[in-house]
N, C-alpha and C. Protein backbone atom coordinates (compact mmCIF):
# COMPACT_ATOMS: atom_id res chain seq x y z
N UNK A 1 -15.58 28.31 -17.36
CA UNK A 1 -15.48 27.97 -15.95
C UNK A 1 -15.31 29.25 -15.16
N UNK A 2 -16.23 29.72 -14.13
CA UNK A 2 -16.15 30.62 -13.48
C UNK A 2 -16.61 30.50 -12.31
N UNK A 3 -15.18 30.07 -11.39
CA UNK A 3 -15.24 29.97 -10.01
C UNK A 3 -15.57 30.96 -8.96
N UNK A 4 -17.09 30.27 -8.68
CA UNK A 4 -17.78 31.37 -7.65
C UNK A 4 -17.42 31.54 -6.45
N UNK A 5 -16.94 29.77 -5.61
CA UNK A 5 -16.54 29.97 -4.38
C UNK A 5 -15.34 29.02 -4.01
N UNK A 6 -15.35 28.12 -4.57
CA UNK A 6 -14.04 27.49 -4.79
C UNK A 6 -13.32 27.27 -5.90
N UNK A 7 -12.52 27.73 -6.33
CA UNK A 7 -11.89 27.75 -7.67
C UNK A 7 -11.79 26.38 -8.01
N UNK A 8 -10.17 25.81 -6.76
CA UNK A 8 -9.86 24.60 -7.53
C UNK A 8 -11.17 23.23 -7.41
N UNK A 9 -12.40 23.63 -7.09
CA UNK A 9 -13.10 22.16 -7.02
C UNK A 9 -13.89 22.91 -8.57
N UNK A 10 -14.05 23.86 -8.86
CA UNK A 10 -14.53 24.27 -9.81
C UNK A 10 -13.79 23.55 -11.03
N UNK A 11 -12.42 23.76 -11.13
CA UNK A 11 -11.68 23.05 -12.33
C UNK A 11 -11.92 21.47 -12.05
N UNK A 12 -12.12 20.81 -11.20
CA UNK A 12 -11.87 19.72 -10.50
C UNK A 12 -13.14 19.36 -11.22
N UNK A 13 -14.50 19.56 -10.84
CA UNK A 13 -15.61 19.38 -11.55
C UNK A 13 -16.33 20.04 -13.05
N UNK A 14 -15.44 20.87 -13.75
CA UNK A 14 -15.74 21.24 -15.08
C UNK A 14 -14.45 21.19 -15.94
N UNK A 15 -13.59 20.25 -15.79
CA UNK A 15 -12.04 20.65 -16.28
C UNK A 15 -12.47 19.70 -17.25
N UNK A 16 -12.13 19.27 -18.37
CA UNK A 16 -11.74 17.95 -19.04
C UNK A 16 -10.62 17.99 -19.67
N UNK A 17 -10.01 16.43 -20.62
CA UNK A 17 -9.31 16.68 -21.27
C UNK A 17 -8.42 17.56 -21.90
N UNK A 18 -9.54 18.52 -22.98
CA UNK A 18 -9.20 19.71 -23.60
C UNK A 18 -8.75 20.06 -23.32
N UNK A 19 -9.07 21.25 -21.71
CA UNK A 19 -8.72 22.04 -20.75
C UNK A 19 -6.86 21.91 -20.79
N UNK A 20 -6.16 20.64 -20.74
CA UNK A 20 -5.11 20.62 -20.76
C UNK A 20 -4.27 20.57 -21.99
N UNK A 21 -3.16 21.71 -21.83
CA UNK A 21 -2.44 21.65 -22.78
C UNK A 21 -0.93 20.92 -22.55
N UNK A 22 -0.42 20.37 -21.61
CA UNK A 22 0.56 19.91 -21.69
C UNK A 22 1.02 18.91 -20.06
N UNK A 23 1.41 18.06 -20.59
CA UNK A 23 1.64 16.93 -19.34
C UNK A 23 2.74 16.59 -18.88
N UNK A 24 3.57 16.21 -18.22
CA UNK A 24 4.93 15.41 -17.83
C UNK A 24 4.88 14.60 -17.23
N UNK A 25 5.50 13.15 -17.48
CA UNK A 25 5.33 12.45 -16.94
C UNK A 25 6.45 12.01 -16.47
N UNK A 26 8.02 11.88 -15.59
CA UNK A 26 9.21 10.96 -15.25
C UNK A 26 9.95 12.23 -16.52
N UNK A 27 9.42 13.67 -16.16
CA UNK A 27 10.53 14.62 -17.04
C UNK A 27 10.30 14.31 -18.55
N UNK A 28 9.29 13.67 -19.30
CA UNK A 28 9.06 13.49 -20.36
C UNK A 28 7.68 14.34 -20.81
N UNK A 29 7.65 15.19 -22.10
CA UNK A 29 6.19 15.29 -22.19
C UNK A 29 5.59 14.14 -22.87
N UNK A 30 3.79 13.97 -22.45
CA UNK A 30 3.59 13.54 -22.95
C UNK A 30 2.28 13.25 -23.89
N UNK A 31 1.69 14.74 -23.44
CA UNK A 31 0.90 15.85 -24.07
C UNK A 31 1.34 17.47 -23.71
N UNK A 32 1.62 17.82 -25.39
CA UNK A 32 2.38 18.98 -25.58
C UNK A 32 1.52 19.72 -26.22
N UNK A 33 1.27 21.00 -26.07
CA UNK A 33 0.11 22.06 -26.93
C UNK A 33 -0.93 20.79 -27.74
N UNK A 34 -1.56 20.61 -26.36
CA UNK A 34 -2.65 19.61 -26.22
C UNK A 34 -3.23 18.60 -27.26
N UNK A 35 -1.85 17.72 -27.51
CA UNK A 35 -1.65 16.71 -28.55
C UNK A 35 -0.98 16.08 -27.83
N UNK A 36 -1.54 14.64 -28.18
CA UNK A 36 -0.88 13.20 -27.18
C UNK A 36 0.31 13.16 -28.19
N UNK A 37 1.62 12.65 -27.55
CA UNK A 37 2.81 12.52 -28.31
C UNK A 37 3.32 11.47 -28.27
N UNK A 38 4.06 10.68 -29.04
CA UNK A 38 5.11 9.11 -29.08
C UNK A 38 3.66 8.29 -28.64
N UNK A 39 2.71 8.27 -29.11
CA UNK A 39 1.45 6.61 -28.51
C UNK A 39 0.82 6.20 -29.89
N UNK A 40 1.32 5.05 -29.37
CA UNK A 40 0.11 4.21 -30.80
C UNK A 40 -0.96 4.07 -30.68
N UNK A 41 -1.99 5.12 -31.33
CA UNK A 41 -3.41 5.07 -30.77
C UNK A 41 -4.15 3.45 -30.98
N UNK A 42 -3.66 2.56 -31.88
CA UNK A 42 -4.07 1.23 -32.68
C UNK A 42 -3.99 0.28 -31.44
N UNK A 43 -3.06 0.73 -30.92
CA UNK A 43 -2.20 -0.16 -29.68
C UNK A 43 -3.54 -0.27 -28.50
N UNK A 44 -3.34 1.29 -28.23
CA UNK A 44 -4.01 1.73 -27.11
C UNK A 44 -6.22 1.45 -26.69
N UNK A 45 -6.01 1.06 -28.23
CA UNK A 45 -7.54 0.67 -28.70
C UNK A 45 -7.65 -0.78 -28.68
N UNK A 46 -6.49 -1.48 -28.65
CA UNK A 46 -6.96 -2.71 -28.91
C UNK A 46 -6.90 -3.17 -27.38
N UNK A 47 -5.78 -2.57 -26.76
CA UNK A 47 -5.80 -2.88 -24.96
C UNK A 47 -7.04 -2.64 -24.15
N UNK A 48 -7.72 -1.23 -24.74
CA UNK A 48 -8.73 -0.87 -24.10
C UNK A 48 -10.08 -1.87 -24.68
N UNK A 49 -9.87 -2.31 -26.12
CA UNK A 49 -10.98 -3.40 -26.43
C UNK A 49 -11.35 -4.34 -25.63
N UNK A 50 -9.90 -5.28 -24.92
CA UNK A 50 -9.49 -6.71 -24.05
C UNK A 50 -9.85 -5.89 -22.93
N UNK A 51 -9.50 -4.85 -22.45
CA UNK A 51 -9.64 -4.45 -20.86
C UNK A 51 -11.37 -4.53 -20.93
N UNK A 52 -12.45 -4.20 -22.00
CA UNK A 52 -13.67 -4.27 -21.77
C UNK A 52 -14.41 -5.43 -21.77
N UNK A 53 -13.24 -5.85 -22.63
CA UNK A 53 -13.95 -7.99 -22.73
C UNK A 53 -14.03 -8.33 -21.60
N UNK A 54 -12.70 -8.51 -20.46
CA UNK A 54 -12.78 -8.85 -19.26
C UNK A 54 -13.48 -7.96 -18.84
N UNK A 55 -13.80 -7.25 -18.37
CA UNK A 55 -14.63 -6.24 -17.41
C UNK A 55 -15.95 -7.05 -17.55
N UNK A 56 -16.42 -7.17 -18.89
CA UNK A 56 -17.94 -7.51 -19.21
C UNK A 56 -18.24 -8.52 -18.48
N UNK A 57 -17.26 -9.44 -18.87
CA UNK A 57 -16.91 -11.37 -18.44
C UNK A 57 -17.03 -11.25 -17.09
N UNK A 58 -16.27 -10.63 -16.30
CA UNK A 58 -16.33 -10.69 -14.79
C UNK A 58 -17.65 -10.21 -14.28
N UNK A 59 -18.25 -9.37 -14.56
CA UNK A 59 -19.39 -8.60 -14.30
C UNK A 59 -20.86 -9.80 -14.90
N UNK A 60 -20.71 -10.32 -15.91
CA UNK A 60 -21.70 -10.99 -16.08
C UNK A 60 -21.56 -12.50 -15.19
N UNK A 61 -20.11 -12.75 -15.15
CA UNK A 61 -20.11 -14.00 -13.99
C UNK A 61 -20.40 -13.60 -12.14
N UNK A 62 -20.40 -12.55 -12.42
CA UNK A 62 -21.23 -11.75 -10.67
C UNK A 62 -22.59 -11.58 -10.78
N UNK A 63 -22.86 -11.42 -11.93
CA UNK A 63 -24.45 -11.60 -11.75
C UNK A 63 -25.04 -13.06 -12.07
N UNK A 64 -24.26 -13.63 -12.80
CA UNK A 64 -24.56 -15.63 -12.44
C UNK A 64 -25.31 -15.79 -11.25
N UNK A 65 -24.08 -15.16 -10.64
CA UNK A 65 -23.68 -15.27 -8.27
C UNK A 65 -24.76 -15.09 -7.87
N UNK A 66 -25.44 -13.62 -8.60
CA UNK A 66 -26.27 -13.34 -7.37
C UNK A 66 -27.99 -13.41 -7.59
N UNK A 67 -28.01 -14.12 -9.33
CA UNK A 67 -29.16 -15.02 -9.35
C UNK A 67 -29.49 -16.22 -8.85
């Protein structure tokens, strides 16, 4: 990343994940030398599975609508 004329939109548009090594969240870390810490990734996969079921479900009952 090498900010030609605006730095911070530069990180803003080429930053990801990686880029960060450490987070706080409420005085807790909760990515430390850029490793997620205390999360059940099993957990976090199965929430994000259901969060896509509904997403799909709602989205295919909007296009029902607008056939």
């Amino acid at each position: 990343m090498i900010p030609l004329l605006d730095p911070a939109n530069t990180v803003v548009m080429n930053a990801n994940g990686g880029n960060v090594e450490a987070v706080m969240v409420a005085g807790q870390f909760v990515k430390r030398d850029g490793r997620i810490l205390n999360t059940d990734l099993d957990k976090l996969a199965r929430e994000l599975a259901g969060s896509s079921e509904r997403l799909m479900a709602e989205f295919r009952q909007i296009g029902q609508k607008l056939t």
